[in-house]
C-alpha atoms as a PDB file:
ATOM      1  CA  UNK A   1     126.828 168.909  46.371  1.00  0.00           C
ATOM      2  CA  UNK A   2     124.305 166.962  48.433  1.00  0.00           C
ATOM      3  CA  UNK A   3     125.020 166.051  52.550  1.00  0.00           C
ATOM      4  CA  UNK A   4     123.495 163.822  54.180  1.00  0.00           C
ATOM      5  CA  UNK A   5     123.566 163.445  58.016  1.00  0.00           C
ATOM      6  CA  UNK A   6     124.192 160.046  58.911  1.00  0.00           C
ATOM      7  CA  UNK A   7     122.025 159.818  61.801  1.00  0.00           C
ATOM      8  CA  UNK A   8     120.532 156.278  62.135  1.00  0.00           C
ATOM      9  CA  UNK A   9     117.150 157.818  60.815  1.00  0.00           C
ATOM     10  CA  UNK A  10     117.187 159.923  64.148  1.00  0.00           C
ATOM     11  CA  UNK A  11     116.043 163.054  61.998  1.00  0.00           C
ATOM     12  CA  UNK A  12     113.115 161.086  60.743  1.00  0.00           C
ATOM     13  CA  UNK A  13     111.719 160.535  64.395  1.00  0.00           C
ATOM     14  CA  UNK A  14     112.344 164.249  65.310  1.00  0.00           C
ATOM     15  CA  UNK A  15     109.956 165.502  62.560  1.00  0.00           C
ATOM     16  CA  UNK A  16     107.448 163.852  63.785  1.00  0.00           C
ATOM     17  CA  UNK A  17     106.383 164.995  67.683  1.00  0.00           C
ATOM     18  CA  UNK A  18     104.474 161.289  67.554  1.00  0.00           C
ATOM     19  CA  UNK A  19     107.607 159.526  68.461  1.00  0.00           C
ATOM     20  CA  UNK A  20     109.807 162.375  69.270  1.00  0.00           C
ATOM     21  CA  UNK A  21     110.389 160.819  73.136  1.00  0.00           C
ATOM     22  CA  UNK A  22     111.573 157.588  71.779  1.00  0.00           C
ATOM     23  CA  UNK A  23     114.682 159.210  71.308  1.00  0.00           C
ATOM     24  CA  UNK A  24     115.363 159.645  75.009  1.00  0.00           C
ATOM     25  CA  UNK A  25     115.857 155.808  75.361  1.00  0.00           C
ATOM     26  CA  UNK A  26     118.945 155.322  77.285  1.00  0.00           C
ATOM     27  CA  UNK A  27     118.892 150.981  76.171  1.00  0.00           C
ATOM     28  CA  UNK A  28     118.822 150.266  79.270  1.00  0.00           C
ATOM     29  CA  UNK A  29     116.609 146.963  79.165  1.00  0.00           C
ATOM     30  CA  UNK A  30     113.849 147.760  81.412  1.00  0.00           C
ATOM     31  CA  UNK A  31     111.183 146.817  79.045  1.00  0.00           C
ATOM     32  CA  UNK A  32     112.625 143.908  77.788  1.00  0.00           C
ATOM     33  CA  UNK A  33     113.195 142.633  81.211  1.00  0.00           C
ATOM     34  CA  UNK A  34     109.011 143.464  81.991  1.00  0.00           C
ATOM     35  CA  UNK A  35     107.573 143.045  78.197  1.00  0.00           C
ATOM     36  CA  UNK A  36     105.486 139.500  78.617  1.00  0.00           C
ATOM     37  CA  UNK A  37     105.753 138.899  74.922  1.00  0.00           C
ATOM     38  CA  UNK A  38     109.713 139.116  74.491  1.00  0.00           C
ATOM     39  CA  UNK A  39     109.980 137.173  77.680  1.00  0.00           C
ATOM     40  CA  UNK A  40     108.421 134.414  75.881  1.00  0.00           C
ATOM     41  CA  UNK A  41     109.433 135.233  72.394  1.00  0.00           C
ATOM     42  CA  UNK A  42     113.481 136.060  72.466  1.00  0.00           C
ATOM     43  CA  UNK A  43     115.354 139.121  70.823  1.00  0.00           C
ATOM     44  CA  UNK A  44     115.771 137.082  67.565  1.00  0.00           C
ATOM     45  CA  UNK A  45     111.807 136.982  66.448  1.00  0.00           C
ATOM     46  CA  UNK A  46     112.106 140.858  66.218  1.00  0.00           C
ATOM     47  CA  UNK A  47     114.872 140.695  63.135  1.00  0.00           C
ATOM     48  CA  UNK A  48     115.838 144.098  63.835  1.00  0.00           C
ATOM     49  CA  UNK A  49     118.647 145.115  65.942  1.00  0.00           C
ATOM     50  CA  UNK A  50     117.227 146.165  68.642  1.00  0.00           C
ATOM     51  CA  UNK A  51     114.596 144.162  70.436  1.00  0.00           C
ATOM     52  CA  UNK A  52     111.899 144.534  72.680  1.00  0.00           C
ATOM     53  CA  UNK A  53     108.832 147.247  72.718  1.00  0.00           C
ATOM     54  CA  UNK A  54     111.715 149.755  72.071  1.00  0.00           C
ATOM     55  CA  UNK A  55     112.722 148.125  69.016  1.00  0.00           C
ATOM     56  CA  UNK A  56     109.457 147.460  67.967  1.00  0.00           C
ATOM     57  CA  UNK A  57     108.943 151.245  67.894  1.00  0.00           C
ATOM     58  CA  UNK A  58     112.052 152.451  66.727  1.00  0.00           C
ATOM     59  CA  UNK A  59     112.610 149.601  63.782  1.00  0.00           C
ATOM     60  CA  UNK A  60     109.211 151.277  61.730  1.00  0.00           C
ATOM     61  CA  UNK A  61     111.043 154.508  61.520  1.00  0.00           C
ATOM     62  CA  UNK A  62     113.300 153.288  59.491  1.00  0.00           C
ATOM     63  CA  UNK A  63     111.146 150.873  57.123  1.00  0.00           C
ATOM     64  CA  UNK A  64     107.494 150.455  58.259  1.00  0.00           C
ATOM     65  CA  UNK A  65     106.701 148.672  55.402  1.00  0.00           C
ATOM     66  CA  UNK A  66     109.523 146.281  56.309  1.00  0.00           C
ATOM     67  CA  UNK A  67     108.926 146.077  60.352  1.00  0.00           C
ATOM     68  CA  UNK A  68     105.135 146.187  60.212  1.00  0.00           C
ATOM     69  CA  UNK A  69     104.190 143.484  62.001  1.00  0.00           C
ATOM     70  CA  UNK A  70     106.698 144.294  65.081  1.00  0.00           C
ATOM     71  CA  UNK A  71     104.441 146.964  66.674  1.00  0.00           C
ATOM     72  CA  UNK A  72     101.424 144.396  66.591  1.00  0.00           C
ATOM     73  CA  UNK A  73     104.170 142.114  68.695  1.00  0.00           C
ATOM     74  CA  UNK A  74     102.418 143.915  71.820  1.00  0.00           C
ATOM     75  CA  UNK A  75      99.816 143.510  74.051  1.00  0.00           C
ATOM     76  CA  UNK A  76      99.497 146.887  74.823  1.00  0.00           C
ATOM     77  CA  UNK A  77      99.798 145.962  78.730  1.00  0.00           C
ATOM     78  CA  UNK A  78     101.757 149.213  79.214  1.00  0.00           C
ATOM     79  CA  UNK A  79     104.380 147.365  81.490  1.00  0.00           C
ATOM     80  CA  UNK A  80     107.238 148.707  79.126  1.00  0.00           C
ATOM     81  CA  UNK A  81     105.905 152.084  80.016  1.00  0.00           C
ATOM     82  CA  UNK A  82     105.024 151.866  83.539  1.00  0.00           C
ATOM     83  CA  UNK A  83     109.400 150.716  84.279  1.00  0.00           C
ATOM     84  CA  UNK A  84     110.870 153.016  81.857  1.00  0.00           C
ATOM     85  CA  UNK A  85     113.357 155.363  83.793  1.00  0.00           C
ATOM     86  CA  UNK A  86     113.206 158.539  81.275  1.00  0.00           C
ATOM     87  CA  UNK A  87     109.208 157.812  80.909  1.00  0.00           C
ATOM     88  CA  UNK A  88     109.229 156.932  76.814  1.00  0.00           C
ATOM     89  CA  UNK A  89     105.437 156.274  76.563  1.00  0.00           C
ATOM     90  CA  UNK A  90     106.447 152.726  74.512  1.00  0.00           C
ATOM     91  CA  UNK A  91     102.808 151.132  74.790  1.00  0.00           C
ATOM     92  CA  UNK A  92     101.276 154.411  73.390  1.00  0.00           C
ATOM     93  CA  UNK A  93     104.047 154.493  70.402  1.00  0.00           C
ATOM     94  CA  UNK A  94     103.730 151.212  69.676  1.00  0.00           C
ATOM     95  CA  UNK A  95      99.467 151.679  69.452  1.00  0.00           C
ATOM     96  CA  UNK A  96     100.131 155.452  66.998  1.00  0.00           C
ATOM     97  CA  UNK A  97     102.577 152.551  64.783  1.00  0.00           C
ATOM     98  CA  UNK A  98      99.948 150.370  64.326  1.00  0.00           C
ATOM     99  CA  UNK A  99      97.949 153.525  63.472  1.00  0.00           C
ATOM    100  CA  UNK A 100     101.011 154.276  61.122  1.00  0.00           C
ATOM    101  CA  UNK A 101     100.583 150.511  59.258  1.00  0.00           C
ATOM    102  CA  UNK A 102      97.268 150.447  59.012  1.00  0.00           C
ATOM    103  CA  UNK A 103      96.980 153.825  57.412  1.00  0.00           C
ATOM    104  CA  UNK A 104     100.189 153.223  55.357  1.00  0.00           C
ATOM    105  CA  UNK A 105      98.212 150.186  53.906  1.00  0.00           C
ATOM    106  CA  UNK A 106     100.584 147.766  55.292  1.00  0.00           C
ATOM    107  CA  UNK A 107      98.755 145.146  57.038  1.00  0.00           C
ATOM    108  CA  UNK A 108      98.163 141.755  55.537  1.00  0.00           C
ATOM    109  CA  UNK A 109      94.706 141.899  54.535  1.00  0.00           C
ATOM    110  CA  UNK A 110      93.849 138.932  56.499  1.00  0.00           C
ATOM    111  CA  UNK A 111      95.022 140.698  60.117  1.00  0.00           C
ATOM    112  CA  UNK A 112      93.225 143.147  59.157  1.00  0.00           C
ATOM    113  CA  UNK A 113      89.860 141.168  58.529  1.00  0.00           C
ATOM    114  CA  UNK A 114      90.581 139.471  61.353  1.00  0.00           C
ATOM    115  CA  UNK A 115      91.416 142.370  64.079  1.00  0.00           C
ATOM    116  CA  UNK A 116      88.149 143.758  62.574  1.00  0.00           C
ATOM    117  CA  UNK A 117      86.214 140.901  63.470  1.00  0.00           C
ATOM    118  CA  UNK A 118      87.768 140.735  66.765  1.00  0.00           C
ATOM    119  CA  UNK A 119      86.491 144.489  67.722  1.00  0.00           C
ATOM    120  CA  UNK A 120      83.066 143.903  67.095  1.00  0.00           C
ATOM    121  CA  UNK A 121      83.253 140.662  68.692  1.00  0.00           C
ATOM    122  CA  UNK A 122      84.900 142.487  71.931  1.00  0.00           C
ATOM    123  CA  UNK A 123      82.032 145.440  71.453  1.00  0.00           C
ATOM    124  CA  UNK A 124      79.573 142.450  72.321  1.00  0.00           C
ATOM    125  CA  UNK A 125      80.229 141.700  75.803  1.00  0.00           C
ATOM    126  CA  UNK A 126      77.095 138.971  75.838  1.00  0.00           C
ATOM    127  CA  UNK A 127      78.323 137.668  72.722  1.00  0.00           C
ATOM    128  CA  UNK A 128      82.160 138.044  73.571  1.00  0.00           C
ATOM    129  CA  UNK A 129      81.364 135.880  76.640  1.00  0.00           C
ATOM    130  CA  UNK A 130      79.085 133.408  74.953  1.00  0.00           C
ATOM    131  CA  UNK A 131      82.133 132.814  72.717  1.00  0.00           C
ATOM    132  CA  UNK A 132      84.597 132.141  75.214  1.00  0.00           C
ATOM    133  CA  UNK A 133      82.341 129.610  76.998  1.00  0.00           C
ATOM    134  CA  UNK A 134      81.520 128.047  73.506  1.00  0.00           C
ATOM    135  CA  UNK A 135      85.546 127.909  73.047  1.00  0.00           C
ATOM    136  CA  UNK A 136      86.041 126.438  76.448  1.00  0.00           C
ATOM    137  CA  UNK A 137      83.879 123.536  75.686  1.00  0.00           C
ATOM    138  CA  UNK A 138      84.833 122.663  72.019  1.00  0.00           C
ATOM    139  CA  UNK A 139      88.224 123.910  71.342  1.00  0.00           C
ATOM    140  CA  UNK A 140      89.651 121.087  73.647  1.00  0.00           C
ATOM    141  CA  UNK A 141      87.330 117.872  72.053  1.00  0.00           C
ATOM    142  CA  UNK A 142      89.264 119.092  68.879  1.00  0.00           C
ATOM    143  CA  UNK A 143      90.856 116.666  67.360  1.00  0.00           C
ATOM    144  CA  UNK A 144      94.419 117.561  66.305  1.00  0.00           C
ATOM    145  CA  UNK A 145      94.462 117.646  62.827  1.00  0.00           C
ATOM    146  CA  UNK A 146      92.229 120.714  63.270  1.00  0.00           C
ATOM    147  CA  UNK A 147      93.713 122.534  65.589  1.00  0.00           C
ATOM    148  CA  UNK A 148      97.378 122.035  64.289  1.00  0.00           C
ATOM    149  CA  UNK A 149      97.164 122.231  60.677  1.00  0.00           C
ATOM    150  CA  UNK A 150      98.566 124.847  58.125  1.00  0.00           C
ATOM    151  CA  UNK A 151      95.881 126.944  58.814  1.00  0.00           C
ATOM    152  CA  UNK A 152      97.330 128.018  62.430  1.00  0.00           C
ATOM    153  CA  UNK A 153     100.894 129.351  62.172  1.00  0.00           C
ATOM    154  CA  UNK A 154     100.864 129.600  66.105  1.00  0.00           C
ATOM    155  CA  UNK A 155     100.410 125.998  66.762  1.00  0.00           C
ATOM    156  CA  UNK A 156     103.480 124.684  64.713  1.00  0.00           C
ATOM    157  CA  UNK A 157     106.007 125.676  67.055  1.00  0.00           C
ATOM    158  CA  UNK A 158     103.379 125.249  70.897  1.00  0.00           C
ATOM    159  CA  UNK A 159     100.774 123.260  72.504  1.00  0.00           C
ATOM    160  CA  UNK A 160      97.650 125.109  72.785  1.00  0.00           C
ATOM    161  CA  UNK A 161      97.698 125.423  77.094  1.00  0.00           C
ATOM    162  CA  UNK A 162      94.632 123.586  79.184  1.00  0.00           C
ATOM    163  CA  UNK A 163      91.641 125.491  78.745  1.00  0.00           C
ATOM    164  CA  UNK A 164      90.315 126.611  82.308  1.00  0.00           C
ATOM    165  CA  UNK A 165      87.070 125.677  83.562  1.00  0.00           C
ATOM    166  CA  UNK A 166      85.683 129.185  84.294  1.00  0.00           C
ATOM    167  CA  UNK A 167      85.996 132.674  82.495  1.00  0.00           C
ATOM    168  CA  UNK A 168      88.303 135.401  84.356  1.00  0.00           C
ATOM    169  CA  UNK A 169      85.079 137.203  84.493  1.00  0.00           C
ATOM    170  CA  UNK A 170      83.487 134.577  86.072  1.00  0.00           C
ATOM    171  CA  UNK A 171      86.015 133.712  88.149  1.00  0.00           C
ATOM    172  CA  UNK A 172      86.302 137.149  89.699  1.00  0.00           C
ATOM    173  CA  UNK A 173      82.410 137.757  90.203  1.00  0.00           C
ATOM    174  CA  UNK A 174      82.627 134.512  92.163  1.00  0.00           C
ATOM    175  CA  UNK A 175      85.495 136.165  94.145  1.00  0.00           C
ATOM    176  CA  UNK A 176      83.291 139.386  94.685  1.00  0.00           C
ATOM    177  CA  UNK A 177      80.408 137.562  95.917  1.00  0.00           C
ATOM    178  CA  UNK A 178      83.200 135.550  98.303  1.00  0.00           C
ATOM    179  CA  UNK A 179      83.940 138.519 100.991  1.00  0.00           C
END
């Protein structure tokens, strides 16, 4: 005879001392209320039944292959972290999952290119800020065809926001230089 402990793939996240603390969650909301990108996205883009950096931790444990792309639904601004009452480290789960996917070989090829791409570029501050000036100008003399076609799955559903004049970087420098 065979048991099996129904345990909502609890037993899973215990073997593992990687995710062992996400098991202290108490739901009480904390980082949904402070997460910046479920403010703006809603519970329902997460398709798992709990939402939120919590979910986006948890839901992997039961199916990475299936969930992959939630803990990548994160800016990794440690907010979720900083509020949590019994101190569940979410941000740092969530970066160890995306660990998890990439290792696992579960993340769409083109992310992948792409998030490579982006590291070097960020590795480059010269370049990195040479870039963001070059997208500052161009980006909005774009006509629309380009910058809403099939190619960007972001743009279907938003408006691209005003592009601001200066960098943060250089914005702050001149704030430096101010007092």
């Amino acid at each position: 005879m065979h048991v099996v402990i129904v345990d909502n793939g609890r037993s899973k996240i215990l073997a593992t001392d990687r995710y062992i603390k996400s098991l202290q969650c108490i739901r009480c909301g904390a980082c949904l209320n402070t997460c910046p990108v479920y403010r703006r996205s809603g519970g329902y883009s997460y398709g798992y039944t709990i939402p939120g950096p919590i979910g986006s931790t948890l839901a992997p444990s039961r199916d990475l292959e299936k969930y992959s792309s939630l803990p990548f639904a994160c800016s990794l601004c440690a907010s979720c972290s900083n509020v949590c009452p019994v101190k569940v480290d979410l941000h740092q789960e969530l970066y160890l999952r995306r660990q998890d996917v990439v290792d696992e070989g579960h993340l769409d090829p083109t992310k992948h290119k792409i998030l490579k791409m982006t590291t070097w570029l960020m590795s480059h501050p010269k370049l990195m800020d040479f870039a963001g000036l070059m997208a500052r100008k161009i980006v909005p003399l774009l006509p629309r065809s380009i910058l809403y076609s099939k190619v960007n799955a972001w743009g279907k559903a938003r408006e691209l926001p005003p592009f601001p004049k200066n960098s943060f970087k250089e914005l702050y420098k001149a704030k430096r230089g101010s007092k």
